[in-house]
C-alpha atoms as a PDB file:
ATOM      1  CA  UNK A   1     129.897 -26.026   9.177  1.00  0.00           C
ATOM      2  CA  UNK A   2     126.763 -28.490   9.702  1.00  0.00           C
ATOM      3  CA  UNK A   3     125.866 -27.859   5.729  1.00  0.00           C
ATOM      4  CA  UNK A   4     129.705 -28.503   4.141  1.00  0.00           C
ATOM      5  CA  UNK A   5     129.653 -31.775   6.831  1.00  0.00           C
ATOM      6  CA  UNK A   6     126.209 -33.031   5.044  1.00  0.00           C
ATOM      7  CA  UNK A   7     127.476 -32.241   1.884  1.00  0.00           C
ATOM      8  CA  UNK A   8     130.524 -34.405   2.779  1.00  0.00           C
ATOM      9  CA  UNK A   9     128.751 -37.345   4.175  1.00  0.00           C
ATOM     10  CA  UNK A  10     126.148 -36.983   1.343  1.00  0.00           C
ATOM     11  CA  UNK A  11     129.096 -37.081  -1.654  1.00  0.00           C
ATOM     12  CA  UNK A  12     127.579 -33.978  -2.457  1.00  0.00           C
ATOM     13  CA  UNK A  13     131.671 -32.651  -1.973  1.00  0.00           C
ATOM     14  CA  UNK A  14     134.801 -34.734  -2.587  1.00  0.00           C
ATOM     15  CA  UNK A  15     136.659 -33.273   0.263  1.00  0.00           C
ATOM     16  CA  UNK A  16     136.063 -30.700   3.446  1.00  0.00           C
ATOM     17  CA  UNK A  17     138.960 -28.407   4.902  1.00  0.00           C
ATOM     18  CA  UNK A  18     138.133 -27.228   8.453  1.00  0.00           C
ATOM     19  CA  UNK A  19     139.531 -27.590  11.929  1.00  0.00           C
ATOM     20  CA  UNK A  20     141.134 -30.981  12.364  1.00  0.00           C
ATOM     21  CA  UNK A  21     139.723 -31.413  16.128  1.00  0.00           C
ATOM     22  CA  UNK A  22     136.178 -30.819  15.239  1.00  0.00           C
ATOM     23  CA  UNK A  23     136.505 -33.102  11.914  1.00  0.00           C
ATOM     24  CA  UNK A  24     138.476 -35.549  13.716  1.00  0.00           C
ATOM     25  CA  UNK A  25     135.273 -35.811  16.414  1.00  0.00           C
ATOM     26  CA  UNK A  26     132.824 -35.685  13.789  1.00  0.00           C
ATOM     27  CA  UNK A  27     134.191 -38.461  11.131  1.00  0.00           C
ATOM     28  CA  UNK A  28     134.424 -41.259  14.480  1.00  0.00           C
ATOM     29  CA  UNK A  29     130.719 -40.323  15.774  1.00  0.00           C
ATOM     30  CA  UNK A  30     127.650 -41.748  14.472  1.00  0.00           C
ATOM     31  CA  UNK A  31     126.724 -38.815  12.845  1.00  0.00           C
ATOM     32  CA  UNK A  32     129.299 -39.057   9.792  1.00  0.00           C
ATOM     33  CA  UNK A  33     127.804 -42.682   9.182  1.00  0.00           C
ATOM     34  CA  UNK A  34     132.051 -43.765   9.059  1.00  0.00           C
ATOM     35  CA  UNK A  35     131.340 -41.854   4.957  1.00  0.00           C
ATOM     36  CA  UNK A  36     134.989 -40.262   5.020  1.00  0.00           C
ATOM     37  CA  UNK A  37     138.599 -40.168   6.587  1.00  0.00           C
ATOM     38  CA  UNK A  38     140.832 -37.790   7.450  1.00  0.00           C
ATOM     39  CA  UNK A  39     144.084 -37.224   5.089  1.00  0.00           C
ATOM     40  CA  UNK A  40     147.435 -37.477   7.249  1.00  0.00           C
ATOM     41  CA  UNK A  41     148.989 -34.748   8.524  1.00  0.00           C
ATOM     42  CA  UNK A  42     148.396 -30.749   9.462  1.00  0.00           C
ATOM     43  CA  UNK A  43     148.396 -27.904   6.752  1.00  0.00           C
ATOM     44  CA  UNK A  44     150.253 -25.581   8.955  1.00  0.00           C
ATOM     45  CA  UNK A  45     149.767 -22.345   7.144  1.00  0.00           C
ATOM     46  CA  UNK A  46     150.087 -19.548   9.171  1.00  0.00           C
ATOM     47  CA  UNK A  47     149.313 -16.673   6.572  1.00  0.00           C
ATOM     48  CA  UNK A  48     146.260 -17.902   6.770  1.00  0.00           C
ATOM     49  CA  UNK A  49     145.291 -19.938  10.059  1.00  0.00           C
ATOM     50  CA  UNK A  50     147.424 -17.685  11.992  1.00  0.00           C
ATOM     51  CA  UNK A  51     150.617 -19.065  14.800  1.00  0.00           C
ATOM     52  CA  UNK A  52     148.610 -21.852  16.566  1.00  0.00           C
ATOM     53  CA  UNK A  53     145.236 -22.475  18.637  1.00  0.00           C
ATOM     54  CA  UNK A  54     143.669 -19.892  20.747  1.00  0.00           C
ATOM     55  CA  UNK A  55     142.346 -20.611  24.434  1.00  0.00           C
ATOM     56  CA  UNK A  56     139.986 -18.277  25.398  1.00  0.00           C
ATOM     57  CA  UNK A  57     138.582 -18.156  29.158  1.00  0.00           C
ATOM     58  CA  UNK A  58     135.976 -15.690  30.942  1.00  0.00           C
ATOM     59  CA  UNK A  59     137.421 -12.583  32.024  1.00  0.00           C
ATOM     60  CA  UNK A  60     136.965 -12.929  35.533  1.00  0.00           C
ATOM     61  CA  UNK A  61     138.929 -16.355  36.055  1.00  0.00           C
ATOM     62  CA  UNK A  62     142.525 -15.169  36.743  1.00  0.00           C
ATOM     63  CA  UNK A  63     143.447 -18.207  38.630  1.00  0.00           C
ATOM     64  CA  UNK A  64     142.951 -20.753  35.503  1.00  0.00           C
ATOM     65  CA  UNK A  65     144.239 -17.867  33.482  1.00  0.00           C
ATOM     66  CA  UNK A  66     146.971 -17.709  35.229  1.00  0.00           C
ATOM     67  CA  UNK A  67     147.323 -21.735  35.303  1.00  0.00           C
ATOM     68  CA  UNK A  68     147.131 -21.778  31.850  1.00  0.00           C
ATOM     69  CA  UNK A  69     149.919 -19.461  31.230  1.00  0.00           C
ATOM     70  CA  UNK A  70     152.099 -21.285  33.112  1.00  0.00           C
ATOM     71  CA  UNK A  71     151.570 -24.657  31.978  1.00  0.00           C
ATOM     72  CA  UNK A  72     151.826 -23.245  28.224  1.00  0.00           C
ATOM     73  CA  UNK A  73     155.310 -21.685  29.262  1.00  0.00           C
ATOM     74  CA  UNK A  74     156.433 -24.317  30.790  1.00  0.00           C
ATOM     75  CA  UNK A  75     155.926 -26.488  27.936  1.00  0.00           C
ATOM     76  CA  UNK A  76     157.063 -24.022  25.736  1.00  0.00           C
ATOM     77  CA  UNK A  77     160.643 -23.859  27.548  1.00  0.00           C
ATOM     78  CA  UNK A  78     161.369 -28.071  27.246  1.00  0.00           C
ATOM     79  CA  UNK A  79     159.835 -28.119  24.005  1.00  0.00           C
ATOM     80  CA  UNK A  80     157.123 -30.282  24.242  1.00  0.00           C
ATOM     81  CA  UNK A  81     154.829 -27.314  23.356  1.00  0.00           C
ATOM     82  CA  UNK A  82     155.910 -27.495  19.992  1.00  0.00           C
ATOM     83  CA  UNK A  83     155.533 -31.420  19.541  1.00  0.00           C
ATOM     84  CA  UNK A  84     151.963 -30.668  20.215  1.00  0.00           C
END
């Protein structure tokens, strides 16, 4: 990732596809030298980037686990989950 974002900021590359939350930190911090933008919108694709994001936790921490689930059903049930 830390080569295609050099190759980006040096206009080595035109353009960069990678995960919007890590590009999105990268292109307002100092390191990206404000070189690029991000193009609007999501590609939601999920042949190939699968259903959605994954959360993963250490095995041993059933109670935010268990948090988690909830909140993520909960939002799932009024719909909000899928405004995210």
């Amino acid at each position: 990732k830390e080569a295609l974002l050099t190759a980006l900021k040096d206009g080595k590359v035109d353009a960069a596809f990678a995960d919007a939350l890590q590009l999105s930190f990268w292109v307002s911090s100092q390191a990206s030298a404000k070189c690029c933008s991000l193009f609007d919108g999501p590609y939601p694709s999920e042949q190939f980037l699968g259903e959605g994001m994954t959360i993963m936790l250490r095995r041993n921490d059933a109670i935010l686990t268990a948090a988690l689930d909830h909140a993520l059903a909960a939002l799932s049930r009024n719909g909000r989950l899928q405004e995210i």
